[in-house]
C-alpha atoms as a PDB file:
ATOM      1  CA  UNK A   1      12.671  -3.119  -9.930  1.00  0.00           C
ATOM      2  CA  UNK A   2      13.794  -5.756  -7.657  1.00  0.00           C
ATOM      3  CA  UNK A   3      11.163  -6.863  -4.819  1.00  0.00           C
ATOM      4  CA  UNK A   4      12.263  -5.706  -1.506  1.00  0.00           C
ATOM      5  CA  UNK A   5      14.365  -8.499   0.603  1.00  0.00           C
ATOM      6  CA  UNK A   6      11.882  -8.726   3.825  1.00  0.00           C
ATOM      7  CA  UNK A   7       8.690  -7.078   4.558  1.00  0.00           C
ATOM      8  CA  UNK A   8      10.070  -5.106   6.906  1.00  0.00           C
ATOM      9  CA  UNK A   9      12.554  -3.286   4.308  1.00  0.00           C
ATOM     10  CA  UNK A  10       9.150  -2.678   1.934  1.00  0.00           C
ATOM     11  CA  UNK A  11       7.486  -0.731   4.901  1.00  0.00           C
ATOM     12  CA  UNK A  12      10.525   0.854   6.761  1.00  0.00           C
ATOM     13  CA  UNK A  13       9.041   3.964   4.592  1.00  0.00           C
ATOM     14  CA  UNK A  14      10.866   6.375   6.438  1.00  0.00           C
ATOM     15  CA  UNK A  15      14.190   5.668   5.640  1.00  0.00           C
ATOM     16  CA  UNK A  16      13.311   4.909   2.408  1.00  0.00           C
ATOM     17  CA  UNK A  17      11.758   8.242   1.392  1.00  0.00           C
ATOM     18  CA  UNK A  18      14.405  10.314   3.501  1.00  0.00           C
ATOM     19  CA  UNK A  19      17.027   8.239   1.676  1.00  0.00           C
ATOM     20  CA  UNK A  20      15.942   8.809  -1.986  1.00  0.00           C
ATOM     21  CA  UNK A  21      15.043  12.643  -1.420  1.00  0.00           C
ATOM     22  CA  UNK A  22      18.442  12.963   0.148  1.00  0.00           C
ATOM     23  CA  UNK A  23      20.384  11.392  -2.798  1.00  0.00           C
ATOM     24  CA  UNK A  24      18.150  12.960  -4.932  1.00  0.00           C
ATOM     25  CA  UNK A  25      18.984  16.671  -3.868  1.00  0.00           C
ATOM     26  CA  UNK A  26      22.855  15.892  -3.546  1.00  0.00           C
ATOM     27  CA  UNK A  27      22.383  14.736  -7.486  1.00  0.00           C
ATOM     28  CA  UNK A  28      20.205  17.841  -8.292  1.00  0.00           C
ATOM     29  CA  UNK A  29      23.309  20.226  -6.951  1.00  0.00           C
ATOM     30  CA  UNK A  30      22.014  20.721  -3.515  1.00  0.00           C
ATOM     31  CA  UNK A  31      24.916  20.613  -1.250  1.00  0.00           C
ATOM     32  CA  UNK A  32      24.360  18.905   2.389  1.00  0.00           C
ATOM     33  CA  UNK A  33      21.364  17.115   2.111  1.00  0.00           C
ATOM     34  CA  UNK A  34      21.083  15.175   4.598  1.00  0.00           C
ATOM     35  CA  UNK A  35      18.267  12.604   5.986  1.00  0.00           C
ATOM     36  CA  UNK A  36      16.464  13.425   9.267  1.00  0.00           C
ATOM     37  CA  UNK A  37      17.359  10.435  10.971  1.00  0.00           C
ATOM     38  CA  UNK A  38      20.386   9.139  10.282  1.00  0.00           C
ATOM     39  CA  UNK A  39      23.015  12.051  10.896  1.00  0.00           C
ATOM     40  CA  UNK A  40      24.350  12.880  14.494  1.00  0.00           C
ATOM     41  CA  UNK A  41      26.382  15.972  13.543  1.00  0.00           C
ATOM     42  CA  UNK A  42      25.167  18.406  10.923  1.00  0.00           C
ATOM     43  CA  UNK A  43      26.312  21.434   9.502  1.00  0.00           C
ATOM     44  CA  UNK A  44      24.985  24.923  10.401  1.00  0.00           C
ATOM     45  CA  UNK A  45      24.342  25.011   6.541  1.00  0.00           C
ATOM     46  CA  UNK A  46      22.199  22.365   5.482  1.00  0.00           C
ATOM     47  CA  UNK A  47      19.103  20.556   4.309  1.00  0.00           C
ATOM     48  CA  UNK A  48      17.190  18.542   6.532  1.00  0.00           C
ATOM     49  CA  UNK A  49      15.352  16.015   4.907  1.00  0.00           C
ATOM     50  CA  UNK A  50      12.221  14.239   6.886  1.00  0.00           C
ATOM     51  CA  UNK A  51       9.489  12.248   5.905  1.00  0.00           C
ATOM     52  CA  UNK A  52       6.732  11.473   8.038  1.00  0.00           C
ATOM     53  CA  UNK A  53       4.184   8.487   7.206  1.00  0.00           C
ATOM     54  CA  UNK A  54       0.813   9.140   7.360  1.00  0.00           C
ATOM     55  CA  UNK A  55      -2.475   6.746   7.102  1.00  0.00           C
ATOM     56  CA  UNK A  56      -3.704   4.217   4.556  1.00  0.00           C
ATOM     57  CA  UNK A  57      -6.118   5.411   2.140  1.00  0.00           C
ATOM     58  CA  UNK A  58      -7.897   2.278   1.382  1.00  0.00           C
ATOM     59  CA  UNK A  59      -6.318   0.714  -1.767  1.00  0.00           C
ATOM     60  CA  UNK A  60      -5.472  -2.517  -1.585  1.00  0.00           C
ATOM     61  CA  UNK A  61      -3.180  -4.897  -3.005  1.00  0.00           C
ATOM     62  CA  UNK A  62      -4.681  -8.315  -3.870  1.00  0.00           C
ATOM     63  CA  UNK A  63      -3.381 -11.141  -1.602  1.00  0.00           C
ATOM     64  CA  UNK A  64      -1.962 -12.678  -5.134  1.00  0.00           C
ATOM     65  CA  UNK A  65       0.386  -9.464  -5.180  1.00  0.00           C
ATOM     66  CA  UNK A  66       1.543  -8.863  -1.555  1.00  0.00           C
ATOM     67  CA  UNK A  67       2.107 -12.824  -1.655  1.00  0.00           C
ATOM     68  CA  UNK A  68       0.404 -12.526   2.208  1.00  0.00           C
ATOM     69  CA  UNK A  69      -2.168 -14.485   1.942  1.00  0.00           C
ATOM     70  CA  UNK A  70      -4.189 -11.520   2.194  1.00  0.00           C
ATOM     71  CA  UNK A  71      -5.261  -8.340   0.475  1.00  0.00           C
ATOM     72  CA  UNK A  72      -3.075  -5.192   1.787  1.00  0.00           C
ATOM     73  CA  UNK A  73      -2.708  -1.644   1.699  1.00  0.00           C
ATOM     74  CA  UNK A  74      -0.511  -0.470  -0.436  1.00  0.00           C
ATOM     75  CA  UNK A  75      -0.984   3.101  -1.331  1.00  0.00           C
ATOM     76  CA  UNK A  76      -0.213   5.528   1.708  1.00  0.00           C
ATOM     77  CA  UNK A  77      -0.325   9.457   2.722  1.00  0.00           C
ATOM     78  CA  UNK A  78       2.644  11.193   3.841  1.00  0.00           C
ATOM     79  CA  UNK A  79       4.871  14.677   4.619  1.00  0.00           C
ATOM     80  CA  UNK A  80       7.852  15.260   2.839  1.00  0.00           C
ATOM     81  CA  UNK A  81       9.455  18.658   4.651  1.00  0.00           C
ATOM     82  CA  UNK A  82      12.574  19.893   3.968  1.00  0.00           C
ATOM     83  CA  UNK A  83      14.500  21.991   6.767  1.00  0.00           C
ATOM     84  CA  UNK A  84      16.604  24.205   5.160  1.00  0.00           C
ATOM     85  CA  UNK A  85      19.507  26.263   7.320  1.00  0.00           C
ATOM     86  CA  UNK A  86      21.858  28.610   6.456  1.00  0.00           C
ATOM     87  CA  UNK A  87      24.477  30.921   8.560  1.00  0.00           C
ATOM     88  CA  UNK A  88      24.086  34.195   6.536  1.00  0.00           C
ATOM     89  CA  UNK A  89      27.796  35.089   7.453  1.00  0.00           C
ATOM     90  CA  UNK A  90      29.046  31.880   6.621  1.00  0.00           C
ATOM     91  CA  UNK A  91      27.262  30.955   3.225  1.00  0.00           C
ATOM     92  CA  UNK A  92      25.594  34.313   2.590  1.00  0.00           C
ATOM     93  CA  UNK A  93      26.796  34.393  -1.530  1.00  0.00           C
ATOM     94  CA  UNK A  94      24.096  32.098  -3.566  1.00  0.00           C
ATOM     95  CA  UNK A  95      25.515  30.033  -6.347  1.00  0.00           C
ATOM     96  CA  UNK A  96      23.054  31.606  -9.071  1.00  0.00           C
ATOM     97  CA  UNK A  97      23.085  36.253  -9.727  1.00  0.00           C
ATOM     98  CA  UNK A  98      19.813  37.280  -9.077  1.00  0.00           C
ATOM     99  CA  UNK A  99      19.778  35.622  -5.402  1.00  0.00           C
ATOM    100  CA  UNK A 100      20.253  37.699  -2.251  1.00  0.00           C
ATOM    101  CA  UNK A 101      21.453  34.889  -0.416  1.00  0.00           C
ATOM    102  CA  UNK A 102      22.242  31.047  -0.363  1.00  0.00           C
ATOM    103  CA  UNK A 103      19.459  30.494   1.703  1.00  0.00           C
ATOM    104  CA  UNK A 104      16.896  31.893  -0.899  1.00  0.00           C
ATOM    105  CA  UNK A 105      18.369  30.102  -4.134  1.00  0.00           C
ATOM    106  CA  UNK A 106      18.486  26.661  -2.187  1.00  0.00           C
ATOM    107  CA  UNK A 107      14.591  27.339  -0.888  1.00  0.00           C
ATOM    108  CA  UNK A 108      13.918  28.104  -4.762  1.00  0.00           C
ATOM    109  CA  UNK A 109      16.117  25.372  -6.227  1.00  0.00           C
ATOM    110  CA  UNK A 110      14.139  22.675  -3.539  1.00  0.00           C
ATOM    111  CA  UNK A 111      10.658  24.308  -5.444  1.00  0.00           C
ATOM    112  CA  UNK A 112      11.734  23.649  -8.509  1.00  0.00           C
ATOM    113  CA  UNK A 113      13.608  20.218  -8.039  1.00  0.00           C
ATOM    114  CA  UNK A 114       9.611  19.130  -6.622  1.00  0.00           C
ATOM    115  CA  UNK A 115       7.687  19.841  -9.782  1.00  0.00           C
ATOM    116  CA  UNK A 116       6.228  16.832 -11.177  1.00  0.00           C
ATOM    117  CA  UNK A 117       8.376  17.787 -14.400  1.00  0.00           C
ATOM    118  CA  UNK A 118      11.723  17.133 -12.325  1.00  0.00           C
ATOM    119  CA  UNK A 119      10.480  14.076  -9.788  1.00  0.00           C
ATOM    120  CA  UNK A 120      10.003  12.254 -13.135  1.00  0.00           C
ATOM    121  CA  UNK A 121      13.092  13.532 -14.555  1.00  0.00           C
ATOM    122  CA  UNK A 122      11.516  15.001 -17.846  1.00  0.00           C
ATOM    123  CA  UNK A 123      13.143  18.546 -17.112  1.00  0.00           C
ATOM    124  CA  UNK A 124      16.375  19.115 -18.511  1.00  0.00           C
ATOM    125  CA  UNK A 125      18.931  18.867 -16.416  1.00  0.00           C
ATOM    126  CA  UNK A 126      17.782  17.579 -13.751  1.00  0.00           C
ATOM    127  CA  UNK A 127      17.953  13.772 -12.324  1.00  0.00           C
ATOM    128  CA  UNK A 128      14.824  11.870 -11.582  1.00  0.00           C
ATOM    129  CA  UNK A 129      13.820  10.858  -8.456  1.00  0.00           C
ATOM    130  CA  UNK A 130      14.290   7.367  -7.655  1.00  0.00           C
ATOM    131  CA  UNK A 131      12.487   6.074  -4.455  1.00  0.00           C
ATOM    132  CA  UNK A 132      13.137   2.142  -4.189  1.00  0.00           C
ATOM    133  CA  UNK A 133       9.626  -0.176  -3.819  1.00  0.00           C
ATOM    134  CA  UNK A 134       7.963   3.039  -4.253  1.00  0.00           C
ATOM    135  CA  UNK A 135       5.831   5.306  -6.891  1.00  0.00           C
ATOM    136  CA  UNK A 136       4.878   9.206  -5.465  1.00  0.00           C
ATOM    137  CA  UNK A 137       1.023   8.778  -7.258  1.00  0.00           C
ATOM    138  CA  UNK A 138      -0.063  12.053  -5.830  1.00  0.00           C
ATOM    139  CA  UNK A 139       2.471  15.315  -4.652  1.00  0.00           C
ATOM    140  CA  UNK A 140       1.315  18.920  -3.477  1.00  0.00           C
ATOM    141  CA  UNK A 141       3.050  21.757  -1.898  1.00  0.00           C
ATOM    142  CA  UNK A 142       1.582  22.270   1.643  1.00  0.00           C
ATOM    143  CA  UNK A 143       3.438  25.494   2.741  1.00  0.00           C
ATOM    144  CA  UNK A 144       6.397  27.483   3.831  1.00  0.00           C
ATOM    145  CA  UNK A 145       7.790  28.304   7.019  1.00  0.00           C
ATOM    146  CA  UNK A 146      10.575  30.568   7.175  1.00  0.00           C
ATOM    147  CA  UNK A 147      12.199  31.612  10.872  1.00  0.00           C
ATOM    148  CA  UNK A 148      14.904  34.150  11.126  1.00  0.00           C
ATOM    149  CA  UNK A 149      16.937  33.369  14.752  1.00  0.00           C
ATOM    150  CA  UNK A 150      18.857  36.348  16.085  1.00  0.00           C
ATOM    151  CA  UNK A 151      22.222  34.302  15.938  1.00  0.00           C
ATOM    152  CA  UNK A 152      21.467  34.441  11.951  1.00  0.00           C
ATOM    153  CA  UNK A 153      20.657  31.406  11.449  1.00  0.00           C
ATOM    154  CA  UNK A 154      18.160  31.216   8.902  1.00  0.00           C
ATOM    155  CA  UNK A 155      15.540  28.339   8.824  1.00  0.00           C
ATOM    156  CA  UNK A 156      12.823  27.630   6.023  1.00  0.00           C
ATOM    157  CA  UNK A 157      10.716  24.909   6.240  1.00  0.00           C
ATOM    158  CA  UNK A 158       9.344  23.618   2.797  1.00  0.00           C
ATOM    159  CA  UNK A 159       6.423  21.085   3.352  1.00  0.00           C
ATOM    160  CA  UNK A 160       4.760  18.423   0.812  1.00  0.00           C
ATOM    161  CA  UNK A 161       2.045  16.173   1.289  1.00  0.00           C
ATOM    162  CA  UNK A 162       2.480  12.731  -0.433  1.00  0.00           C
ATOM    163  CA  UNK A 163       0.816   9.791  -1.597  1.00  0.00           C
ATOM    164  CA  UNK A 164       2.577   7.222  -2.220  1.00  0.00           C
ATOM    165  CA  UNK A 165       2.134   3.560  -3.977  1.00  0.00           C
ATOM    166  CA  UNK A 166       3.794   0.384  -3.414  1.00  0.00           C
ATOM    167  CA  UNK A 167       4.785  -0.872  -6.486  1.00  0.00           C
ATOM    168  CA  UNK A 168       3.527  -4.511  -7.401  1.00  0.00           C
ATOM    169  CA  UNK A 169       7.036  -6.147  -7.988  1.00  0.00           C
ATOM    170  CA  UNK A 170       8.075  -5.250  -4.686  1.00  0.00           C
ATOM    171  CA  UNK A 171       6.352  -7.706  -2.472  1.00  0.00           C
ATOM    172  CA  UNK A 172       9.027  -9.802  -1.324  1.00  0.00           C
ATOM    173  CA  UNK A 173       8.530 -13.475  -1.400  1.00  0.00           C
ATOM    174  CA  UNK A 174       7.329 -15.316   2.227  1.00  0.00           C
ATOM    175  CA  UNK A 175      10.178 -18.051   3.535  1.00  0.00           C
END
């Protein structure tokens, strides 16, 4: 992989992550994915995706590698949650039998589409994951959190805690 053009692309980790789930969904048959921050109007039916950067754990890069000067951190935690919304009378018919509703398959599908298996793409089907400057080293489920409005909007939120790894190449270069 390419090294990142500026230091401030390498760490602008949350529109990198939101970015690369998003795509990643859309090419895993998700329809209207769509990344936290960067989307004014949404859909009623939809998934929100939003990563939130967490702390340093320690590891760092050698000062030959981040090309600082310096030894930095390159391995950080984070929380990858995915809002999903539906509008049962709108898209109430899933796209699989054996669903009740859209809303259920597309909470199932997201489980499925975050097994290890399909982030590295070794499950059929299914296209890997591919976060730019970035490795996901460690990935766990962290809980669901579904909310049924009285307008019938249904709202799930699907929440995974991250670690994630700078990879060596992509230290840009200093001017």
């Amino acid at each position: 992989m390419a090294a990142a053009a500026s230091l401030e692309l390498l760490f602008d980790t949350q529109s990198i992550f939101e970015n690369a789930f998003t795509a990643y969904l859309a090419a895993n048959g998700l329809a209207s994915p769509f990344a936290s921050q960067s989307n004014v109007n949404m859909p009623d039916a939809r998934i929100e995706v939003q990563y939130l950067p967490g702390a340093g754990t320690g590891h760092q890069a050698t000062k030959t590698t981040s090309k600082t000067g310096w030894p930095e951190q390159d391995i950080f935690n984070g929380n990858v949650i995915f809002k999903v919304q539906t509008d049962r009378p709108v898209a109430a018919v899933a796209p699989v039998s054996g669903f009740l509703s859209v809303h259920d398959y597309w909470v199932a599908r997201l489980k499925v589409l975050m097994l290890r298996g399909a982030i590295n793409g070794t499950i059929a089907g299914i296209t890997a994951l591919n976060v730019p400057f970035h490795r996901i080293a460690v990935e766990s489920f962290s809980g669901q959190t579904p909310t049924i409005n009285f307008d019938t909007i249904d709202e799930t939120d699907l929440a995974w805690a991250i670690t994630a790894q700078m990879l060596q190449d992509s230290w840009p270069t200093p001017a």
